[in-house]
Protein backbone atom coordinates (compact mmCIF):
# COMPACT_ATOMS: atom_id res chain seq x y z
CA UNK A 1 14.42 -28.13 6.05
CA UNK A 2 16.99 -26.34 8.31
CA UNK A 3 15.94 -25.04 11.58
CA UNK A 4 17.34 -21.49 10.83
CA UNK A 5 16.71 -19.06 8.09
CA UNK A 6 18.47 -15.62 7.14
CA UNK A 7 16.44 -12.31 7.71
CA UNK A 8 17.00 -8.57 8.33
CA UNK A 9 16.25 -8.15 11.22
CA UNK A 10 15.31 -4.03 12.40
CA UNK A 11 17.09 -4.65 15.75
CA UNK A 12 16.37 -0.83 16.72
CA UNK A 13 15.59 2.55 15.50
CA UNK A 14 18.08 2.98 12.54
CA UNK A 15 19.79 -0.09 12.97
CA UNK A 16 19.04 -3.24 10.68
CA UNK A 17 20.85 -6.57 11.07
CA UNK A 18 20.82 -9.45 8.57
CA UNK A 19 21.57 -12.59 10.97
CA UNK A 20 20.21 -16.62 11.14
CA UNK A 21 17.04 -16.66 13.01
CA UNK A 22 14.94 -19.53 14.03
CA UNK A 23 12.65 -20.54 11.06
CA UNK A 24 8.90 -19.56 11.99
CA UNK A 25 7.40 -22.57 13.53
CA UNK A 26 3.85 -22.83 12.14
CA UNK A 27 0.37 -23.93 14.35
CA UNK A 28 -2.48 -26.45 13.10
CA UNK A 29 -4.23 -23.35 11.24
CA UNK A 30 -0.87 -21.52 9.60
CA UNK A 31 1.61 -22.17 6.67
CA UNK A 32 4.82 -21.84 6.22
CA UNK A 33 5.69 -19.26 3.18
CA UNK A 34 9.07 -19.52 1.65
CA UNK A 35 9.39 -15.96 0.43
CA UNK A 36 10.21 -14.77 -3.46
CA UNK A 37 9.75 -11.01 -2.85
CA UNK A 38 9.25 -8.44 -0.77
CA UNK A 39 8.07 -4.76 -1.99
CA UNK A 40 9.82 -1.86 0.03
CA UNK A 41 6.59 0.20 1.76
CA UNK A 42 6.54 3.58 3.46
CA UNK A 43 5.30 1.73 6.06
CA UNK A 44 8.92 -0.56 6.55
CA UNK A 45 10.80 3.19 6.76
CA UNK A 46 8.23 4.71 9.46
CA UNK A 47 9.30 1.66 11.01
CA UNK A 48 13.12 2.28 10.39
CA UNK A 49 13.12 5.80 11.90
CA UNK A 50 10.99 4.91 14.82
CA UNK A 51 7.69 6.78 13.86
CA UNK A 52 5.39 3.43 13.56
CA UNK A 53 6.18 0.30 15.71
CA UNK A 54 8.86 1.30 17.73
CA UNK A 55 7.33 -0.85 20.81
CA UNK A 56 7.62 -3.99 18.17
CA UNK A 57 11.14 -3.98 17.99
CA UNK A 58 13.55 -6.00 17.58
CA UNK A 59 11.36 -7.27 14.42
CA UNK A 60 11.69 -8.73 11.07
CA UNK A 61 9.62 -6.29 9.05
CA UNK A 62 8.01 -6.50 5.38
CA UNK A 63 4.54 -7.16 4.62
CA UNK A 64 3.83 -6.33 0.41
CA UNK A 65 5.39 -10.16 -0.31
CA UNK A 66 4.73 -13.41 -2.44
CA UNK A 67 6.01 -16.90 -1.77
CA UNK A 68 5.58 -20.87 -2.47
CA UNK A 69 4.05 -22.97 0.43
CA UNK A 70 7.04 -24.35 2.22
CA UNK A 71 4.65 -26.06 4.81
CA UNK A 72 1.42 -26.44 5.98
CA UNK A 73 -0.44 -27.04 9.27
CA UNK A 74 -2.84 -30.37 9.99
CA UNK A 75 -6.09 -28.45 10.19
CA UNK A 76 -5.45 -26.59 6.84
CA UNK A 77 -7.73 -27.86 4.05
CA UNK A 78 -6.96 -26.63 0.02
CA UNK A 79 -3.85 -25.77 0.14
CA UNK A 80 -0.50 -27.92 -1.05
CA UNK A 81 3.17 -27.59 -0.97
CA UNK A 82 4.83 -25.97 -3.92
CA UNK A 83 1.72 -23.56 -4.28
CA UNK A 84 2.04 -19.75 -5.05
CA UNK A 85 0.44 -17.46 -3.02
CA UNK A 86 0.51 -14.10 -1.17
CA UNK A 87 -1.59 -13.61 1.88
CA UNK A 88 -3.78 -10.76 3.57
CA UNK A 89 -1.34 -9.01 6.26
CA UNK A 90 -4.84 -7.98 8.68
CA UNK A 91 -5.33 -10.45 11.36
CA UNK A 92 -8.62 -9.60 13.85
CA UNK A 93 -10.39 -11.71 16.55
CA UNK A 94 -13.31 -11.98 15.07
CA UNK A 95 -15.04 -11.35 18.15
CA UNK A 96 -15.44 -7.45 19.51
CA UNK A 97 -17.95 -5.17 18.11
CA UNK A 98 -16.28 -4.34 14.90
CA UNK A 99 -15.36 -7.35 13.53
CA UNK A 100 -19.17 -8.70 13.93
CA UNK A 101 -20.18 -5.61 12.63
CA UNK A 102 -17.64 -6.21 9.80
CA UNK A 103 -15.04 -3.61 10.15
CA UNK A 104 -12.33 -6.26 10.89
CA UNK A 105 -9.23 -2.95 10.32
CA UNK A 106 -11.06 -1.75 13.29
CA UNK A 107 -10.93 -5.03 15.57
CA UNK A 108 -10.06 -4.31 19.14
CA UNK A 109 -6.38 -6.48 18.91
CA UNK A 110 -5.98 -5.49 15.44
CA UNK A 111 -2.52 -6.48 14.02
CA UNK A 112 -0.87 -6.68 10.54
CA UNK A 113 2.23 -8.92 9.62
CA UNK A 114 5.42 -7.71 9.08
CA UNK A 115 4.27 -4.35 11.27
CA UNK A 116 3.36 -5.98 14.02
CA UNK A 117 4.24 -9.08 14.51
CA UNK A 118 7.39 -10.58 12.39
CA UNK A 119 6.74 -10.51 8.08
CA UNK A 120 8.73 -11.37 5.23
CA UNK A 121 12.24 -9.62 4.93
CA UNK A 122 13.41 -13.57 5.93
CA UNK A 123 13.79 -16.49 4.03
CA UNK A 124 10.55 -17.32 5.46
CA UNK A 125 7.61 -16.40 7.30
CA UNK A 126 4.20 -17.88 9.16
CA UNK A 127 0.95 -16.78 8.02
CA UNK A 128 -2.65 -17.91 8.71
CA UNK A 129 -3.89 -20.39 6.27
CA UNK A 130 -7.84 -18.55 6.25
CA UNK A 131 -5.46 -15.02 4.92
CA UNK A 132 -3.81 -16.89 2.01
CA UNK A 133 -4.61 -16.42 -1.84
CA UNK A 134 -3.10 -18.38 -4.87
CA UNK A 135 -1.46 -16.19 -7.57
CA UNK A 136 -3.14 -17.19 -11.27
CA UNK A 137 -0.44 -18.62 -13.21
CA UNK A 138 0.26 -15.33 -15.65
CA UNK A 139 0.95 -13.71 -12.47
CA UNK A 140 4.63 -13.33 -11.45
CA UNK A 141 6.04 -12.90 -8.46
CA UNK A 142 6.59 -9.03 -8.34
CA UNK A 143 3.37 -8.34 -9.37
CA UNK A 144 2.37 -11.02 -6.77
CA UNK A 145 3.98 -9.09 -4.46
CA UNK A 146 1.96 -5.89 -5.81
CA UNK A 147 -1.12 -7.21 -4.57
CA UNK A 148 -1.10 -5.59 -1.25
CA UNK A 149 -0.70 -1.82 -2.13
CA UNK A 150 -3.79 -2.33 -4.86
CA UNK A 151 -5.61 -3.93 -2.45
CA UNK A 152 -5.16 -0.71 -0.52
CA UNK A 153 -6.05 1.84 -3.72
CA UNK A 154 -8.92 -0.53 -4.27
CA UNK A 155 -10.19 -0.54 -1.12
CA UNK A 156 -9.95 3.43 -0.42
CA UNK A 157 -12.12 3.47 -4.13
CA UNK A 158 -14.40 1.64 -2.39
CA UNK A 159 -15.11 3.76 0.57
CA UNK A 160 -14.84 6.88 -1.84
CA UNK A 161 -17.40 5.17 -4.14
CA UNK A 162 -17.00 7.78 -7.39
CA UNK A 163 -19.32 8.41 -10.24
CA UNK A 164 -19.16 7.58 -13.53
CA UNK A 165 -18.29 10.74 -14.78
CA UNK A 166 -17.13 12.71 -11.53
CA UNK A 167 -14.12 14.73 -11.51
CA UNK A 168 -11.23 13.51 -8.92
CA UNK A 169 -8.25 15.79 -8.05
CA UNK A 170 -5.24 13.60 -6.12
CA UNK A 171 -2.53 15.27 -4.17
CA UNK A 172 0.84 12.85 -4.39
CA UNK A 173 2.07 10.59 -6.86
CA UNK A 174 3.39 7.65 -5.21
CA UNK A 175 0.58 5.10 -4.87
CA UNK A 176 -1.42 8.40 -6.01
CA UNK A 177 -0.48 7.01 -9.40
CA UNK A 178 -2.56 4.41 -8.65
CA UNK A 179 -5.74 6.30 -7.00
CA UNK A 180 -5.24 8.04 -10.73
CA UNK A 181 -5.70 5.11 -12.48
CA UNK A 182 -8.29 3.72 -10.28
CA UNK A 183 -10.56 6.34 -11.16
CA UNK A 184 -9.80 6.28 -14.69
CA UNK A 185 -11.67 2.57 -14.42
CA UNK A 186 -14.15 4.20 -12.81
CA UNK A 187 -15.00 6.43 -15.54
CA UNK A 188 -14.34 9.32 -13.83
CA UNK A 189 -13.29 12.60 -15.60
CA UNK A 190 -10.99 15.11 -15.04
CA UNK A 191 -8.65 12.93 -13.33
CA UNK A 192 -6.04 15.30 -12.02
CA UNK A 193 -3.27 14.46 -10.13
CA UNK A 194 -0.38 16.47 -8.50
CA UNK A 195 3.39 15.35 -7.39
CA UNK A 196 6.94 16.23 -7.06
CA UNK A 197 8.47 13.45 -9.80
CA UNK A 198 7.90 14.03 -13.15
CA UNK A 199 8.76 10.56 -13.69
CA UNK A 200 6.35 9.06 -11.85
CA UNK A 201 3.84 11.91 -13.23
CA UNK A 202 4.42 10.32 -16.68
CA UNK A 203 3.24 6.77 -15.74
CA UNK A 204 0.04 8.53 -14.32
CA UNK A 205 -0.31 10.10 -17.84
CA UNK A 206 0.05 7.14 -19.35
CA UNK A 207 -2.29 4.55 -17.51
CA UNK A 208 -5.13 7.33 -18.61
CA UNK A 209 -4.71 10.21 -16.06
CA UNK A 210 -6.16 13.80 -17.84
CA UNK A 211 -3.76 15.56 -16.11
CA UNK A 212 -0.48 14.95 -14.43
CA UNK A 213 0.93 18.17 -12.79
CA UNK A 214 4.07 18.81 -11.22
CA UNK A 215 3.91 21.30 -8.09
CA UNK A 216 6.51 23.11 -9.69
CA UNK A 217 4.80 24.10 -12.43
CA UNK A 218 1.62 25.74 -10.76
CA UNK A 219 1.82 28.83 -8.19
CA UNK A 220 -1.51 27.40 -6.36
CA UNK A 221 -2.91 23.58 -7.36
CA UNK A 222 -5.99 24.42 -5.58
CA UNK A 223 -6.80 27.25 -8.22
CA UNK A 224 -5.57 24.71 -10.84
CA UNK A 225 -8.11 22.34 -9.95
CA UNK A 226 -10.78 25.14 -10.00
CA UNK A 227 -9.59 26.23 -13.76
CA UNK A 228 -10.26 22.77 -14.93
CA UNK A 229 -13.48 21.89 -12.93
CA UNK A 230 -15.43 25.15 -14.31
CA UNK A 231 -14.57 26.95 -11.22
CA UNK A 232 -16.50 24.41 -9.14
CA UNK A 233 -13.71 22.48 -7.76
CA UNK A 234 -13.41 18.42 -7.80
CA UNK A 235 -16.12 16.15 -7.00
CA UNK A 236 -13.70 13.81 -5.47
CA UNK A 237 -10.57 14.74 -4.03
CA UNK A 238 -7.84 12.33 -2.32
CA UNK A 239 -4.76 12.91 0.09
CA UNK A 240 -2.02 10.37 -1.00
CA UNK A 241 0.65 12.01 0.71
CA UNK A 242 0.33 12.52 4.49
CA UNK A 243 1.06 15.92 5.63
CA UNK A 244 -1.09 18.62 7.21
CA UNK A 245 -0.87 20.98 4.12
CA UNK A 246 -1.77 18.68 1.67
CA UNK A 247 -4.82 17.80 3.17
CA UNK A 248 -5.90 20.95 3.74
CA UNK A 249 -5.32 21.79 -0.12
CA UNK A 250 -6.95 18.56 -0.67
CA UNK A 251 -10.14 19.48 0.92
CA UNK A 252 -10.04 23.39 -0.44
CA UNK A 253 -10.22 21.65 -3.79
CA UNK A 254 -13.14 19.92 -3.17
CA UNK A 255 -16.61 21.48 -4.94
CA UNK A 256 -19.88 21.82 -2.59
CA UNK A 257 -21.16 18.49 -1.90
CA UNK A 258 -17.42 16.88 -2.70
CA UNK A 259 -15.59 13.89 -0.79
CA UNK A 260 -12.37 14.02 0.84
CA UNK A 261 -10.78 10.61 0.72
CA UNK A 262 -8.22 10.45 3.29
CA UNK A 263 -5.51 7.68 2.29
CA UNK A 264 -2.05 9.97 3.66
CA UNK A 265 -0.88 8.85 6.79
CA UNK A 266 -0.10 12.07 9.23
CA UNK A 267 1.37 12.24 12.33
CA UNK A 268 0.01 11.02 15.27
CA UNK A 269 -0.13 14.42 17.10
CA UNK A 270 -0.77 16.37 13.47
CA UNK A 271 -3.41 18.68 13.58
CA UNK A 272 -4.89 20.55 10.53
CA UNK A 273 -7.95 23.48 10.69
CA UNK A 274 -10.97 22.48 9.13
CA UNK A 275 -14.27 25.63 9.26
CA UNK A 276 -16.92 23.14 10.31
CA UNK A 277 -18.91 26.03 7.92
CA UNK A 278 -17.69 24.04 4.68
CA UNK A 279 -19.15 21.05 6.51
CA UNK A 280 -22.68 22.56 7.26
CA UNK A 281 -23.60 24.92 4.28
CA UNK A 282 -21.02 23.25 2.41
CA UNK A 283 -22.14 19.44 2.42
CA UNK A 284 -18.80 18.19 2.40
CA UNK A 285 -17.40 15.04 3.77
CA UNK A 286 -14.95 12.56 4.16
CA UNK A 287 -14.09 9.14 3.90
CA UNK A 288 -10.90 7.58 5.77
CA UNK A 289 -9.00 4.00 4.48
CA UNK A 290 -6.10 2.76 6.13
CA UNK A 291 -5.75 -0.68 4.34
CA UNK A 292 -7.07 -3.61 1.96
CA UNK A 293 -9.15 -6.43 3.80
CA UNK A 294 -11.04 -9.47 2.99
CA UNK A 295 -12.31 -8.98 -0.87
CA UNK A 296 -9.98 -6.04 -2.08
CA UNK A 297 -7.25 -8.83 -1.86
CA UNK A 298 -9.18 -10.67 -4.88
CA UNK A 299 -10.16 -7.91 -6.27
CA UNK A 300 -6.55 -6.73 -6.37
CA UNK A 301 -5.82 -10.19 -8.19
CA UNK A 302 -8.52 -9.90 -10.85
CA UNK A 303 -7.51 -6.65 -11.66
CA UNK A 304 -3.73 -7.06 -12.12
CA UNK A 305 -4.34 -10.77 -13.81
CA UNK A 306 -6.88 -9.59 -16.57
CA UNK A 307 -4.34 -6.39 -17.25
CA UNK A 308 -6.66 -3.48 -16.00
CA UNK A 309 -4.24 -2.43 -13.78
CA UNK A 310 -0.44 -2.90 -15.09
CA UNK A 311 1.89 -2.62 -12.43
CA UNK A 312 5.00 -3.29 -14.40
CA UNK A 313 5.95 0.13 -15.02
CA UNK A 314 6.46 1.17 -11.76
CA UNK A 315 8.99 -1.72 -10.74
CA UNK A 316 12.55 -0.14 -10.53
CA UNK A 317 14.77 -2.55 -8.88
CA UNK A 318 15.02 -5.94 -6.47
CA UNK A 319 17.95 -6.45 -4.41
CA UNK A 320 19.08 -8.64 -2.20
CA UNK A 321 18.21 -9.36 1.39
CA UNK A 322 22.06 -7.49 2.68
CA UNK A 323 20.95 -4.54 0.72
CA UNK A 324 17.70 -3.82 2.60
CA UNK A 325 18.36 -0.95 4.56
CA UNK A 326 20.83 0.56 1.53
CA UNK A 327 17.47 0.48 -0.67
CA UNK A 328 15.48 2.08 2.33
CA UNK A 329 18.10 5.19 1.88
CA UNK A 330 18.38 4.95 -1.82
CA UNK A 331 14.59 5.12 -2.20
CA UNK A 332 14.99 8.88 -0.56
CA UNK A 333 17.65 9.62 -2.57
CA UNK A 334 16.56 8.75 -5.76
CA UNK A 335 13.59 10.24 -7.71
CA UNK A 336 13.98 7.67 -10.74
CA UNK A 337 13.00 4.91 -8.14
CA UNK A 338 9.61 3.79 -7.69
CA UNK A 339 8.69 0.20 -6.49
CA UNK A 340 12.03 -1.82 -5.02
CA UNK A 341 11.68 -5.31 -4.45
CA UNK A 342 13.89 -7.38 -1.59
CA UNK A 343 14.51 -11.04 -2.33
CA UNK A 344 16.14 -13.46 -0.35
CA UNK A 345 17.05 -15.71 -3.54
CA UNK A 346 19.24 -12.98 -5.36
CA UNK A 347 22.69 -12.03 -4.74
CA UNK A 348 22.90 -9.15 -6.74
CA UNK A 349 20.64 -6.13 -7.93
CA UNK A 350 18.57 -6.27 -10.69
CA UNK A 351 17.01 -3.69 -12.74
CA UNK A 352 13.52 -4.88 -13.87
């Protein structure tokens, strides 16, 4: 194997550089990943403009990815060359408070690869071998690479923990479309969801969403989800978009009694106005997710294998490692663009 490996490297706030690097060298407990794909996350463009990780750089971001075992390290057990896999990003101590008490996205030196420390826009990358999972053989590589952001859906479900039957309103339709679908496993009903791409709306529609509404079309979604809750308002309601006014509609749509699941990252210094009233009287409350850990990974995998959730519809495009940071414009460009995949193996752009 060479010593060096080609990767984009984000050298500095706007500025991304695809140069040879060293190739990762992997301890007793890691493996070495040669990389297939690599899904393009809001995440890697927060990183871009300097909003999220800005003390990290120079970095090789990318963390939604899937691979074949390049490598492994002595004191690894179960795991062989040639394998396909993906891997949890969240690495914790294991020791402080929250990780005993099992909130590992907590942990005191929480970090996540490919935001913190260097991930998979590369040829290559190091990851422990405890974080790894194998991809079933029906499973290809983009929807390998899928696993992470349904992890993430699966694991905000969780914390939300919906009735059979409930109503759920969801502001955004990025991975919104997949909140939507999430609780149409779930049983729930109305599933409602609002966003600003009618495309995208669509693919809600069809994986089972009751109604997908663009914010054009309605002078006030919060009275929209009233009409079609009986006047109530939703039993569930989730923020899939990050800004201060959506989550304020988000939690006027919520019923008495109804759950507020917070998924949107904000800005750090964002502030929205909240009448602890509604609280009180109102018995409302919220639940906050920032990522999947542990068993939403499998989960994620079972899922997507037996064909509950179909990811396939939302792939738009891979392109090569060179094009990174053209994709990371052309996503914000283009509303016909959904999921864009980065391989190191390509040489040209493909439309899936």
């Amino acid at each position: 194997m060479a010593n060096t490996m080609k990767a984009a490297v984000f050298e500095k706030i706007g500025v991304i550089k695809v140069k040879e690097v060293p190739v990762p060298e992997i301890g007793e407990n890691d493996v070495l990943i040669k990389v297939k794909n690599t899904g393009i996350c809001g995440t890697d463009w927060s990183i871009y403009n300097g909003w999220y990780s800005a003390d990290k750089l120079p970095m090789i971001a990318g963390h939604e990815f899937s691979g074949v075992i390049a490598k492994v390290g002595k004191n690894t057990s179960g795991l062989s060359e040639g394998e396909r896999v993906t891997c949890d990003i969240n690495m914790s101590c294991g020791k402080c408070f929250y990780c005993i008490k099992g909130e590992k996205l907590l942990c005191d030196s929480f970090t996540q690869l490919g935001i913190h420390t260097d991930g998979t826009f590369a040829e290559f990358v190091k990851a422990p071998a405890s974080l790894l999972h194998k991809l079933p053989d029906n499973m290809s590589f983009e929807e390998g690479a899928f696993i992470e952001p349904v992890s993430c859906v699966i694991h905000a479900a969780k914390a939300m923990d919906a009735c059979l039957g409930s109503s759920v309103a969801i502001i955004g339709c990025g991975l919104g479309v997949l909140h939507a679908r999430m609780a149409v496993l779930r049983a729930c009903a109305p599933v409602i969801i609002f966003g600003d791409n009618r495309k995208r709306l669509q693919i809600a529609k069809d994986m089972g969403a009751d109604y997908a509404i663009h914010i054009d079309d309605v002078a006030d979604p919060v009275a929209e989800v009233m009409k079609l809750t009986h006047g109530r308002g939703a039993d569930y309601a989730i923020e899939a978009v990050g800004t201060v006014k959506t989550y304020q509609q988000a939690f006027a749509m919520l019923r008495r009694g109804g759950r507020l699941s917070a998924f949107g990252i904000t800005g750090e210094q964002d502030v929205m106005n909240i009448r602890p009233f509604e609280f009180v009287l109102g018995e409302k409350k919220v639940t906050g997710s920032c990522a999947g850990v542990g068993a939403d990974w499998p989960d994620a995998i079972t899922l997507i294998s037996n064909g509950r959730i179909n990811p396939k519809p939302l792939f738009s495009l891979k392109v090569p490692l060179e094009d990174l940071e053209w994709a990371l414009l052309e996503l914000r460009k283009d509303p016909s663009l959904f999921k864009v995949f980065v391989s190191p193996e390509i040489s040209k752009r493909e439309v899936l």
